[in-house]
Protein backbone atom coordinates (compact mmCIF):
# COMPACT_ATOMS: atom_id res chain seq x y z
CA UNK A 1 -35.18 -293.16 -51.09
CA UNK A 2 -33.97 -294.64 -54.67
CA UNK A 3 -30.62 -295.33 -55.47
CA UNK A 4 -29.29 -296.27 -59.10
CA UNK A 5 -26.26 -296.07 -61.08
CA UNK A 6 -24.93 -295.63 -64.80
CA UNK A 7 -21.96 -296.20 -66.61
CA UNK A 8 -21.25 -294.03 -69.65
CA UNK A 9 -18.75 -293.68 -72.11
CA UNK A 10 -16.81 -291.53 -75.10
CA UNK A 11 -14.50 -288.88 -75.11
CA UNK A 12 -13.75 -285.54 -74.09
CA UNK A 13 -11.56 -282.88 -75.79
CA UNK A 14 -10.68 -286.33 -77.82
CA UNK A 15 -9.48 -288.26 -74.95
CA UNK A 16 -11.20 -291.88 -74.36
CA UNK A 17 -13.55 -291.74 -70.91
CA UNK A 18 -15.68 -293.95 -68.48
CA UNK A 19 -18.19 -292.51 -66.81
CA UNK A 20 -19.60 -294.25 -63.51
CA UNK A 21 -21.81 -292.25 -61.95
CA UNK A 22 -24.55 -293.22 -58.79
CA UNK A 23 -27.66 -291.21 -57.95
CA UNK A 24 -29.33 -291.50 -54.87
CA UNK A 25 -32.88 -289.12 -54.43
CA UNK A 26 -35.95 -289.25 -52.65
CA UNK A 27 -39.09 -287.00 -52.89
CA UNK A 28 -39.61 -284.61 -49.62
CA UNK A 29 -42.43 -281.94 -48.37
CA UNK A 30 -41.72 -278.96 -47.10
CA UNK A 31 -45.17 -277.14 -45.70
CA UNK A 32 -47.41 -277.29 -48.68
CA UNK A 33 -44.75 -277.83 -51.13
CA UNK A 34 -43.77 -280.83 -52.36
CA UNK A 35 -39.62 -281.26 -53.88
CA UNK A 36 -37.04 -283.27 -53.97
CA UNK A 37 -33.18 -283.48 -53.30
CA UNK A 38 -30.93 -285.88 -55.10
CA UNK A 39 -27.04 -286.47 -54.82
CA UNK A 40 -24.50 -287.69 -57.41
CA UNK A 41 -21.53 -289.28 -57.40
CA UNK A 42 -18.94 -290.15 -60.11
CA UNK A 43 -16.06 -289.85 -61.77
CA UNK A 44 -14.39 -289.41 -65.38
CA UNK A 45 -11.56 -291.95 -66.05
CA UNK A 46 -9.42 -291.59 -68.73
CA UNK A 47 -7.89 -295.22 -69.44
CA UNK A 48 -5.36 -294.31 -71.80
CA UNK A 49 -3.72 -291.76 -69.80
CA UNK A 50 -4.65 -293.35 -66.23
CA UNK A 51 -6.11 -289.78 -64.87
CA UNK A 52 -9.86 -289.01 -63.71
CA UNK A 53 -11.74 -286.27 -61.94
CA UNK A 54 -14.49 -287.09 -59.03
CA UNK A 55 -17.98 -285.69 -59.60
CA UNK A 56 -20.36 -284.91 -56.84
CA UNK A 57 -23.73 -283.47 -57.56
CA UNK A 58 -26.17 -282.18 -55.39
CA UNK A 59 -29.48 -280.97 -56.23
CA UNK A 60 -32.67 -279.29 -54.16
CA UNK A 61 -35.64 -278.86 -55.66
CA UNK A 62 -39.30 -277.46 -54.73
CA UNK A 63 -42.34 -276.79 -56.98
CA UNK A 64 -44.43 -274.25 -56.14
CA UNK A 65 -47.46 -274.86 -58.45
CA UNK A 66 -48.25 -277.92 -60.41
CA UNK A 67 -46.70 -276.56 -63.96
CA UNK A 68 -43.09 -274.94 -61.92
CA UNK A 69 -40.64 -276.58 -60.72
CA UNK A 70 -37.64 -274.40 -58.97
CA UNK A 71 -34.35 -276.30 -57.82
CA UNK A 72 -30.63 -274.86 -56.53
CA UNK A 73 -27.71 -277.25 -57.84
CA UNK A 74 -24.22 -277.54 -56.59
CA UNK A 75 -21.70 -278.79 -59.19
CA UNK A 76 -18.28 -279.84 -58.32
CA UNK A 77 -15.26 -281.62 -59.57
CA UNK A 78 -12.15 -282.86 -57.98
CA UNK A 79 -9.30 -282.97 -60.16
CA UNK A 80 -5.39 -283.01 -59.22
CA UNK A 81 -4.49 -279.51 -58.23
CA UNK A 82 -7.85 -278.42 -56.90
CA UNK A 83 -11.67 -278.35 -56.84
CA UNK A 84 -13.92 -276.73 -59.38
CA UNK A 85 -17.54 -275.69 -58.32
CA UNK A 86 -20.65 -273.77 -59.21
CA UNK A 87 -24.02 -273.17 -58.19
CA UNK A 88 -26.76 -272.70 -60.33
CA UNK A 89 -30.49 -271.45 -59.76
CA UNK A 90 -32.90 -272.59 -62.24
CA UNK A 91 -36.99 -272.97 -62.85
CA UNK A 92 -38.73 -275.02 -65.23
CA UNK A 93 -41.86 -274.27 -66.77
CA UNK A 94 -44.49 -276.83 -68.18
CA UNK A 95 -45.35 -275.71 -71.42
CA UNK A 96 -47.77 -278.48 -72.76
CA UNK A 97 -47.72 -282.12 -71.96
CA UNK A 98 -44.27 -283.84 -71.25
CA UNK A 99 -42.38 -280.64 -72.50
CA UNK A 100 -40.54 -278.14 -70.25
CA UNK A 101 -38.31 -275.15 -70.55
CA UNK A 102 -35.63 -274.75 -68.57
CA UNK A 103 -33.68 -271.48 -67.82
CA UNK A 104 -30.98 -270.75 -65.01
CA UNK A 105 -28.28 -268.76 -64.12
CA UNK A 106 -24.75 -270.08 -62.54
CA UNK A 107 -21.57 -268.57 -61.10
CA UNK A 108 -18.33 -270.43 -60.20
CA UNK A 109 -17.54 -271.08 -56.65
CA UNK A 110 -13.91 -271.68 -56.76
CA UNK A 111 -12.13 -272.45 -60.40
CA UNK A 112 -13.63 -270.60 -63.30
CA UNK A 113 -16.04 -267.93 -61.75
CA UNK A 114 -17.83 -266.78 -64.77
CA UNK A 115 -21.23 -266.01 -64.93
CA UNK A 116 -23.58 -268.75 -67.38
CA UNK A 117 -27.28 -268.95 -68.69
CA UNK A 118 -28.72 -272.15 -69.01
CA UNK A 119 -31.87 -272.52 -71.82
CA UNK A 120 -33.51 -275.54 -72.08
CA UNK A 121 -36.29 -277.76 -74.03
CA UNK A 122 -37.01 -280.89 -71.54
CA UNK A 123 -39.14 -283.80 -73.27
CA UNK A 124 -40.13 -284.73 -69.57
CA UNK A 125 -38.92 -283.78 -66.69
């Protein structure tokens, strides 16, 4: 298992935040595949205004062949008034070296329930 933490910073929608966040992961085997599931958990803090959200993460991924990687991620934030969630399928490809696209597709679980594509260009992943 690792374990580490981060603390960010700078705003949102113009409001000053800090960012705590800590990750804990380890790698796992399921039959012939190999994967990994990580967890994350943090929070936005707003100093000026005193208010925050909680964060937790969690993440569960496989790879089926040496250049795919496919993972299922669960999003949520608690906020006052309620809890926000998605889940979002996704697979990344190895297209040369260190670099990676990324595509997936979300849906809101409770909140916002609209439908998202994810593209994206990974320098490693």
């Amino acid at each position: 298992m690792q374990v580490s933490a981060a603390l960010g910073g700078g705003s949102i929608s113009g409001a000053s935040v800090v960012s705590p966040r800590l990750f804990i992961g380890r790698g796992l085997q399921l039959g012939t595949l190999s994967g990994w599931i990580e967890a994350t958990l943090g929070a936005d803090l707003f100093p000026e205004t005193r208010d925050g959200t909680g964060k937790f993460d969690l993440t569960l991924g496989l790879a089926p062949r040496p250049r795919l990687k496919t993972y299922v991620q669960l999003y949520s934030t608690v906020r006052p008034g309620g809890i926000d969630a998605r889940i979002e399928g996704s697979a990344a490809y190895n297209l040369f070296g260190e670099t990676w696209l990324d595509l997936g597709v979300s849906t809101g679980l409770s909140g916002a329930r609209d439908p998202q594509v994810k593209i994206g260009l990974w320098t490693a992943f």
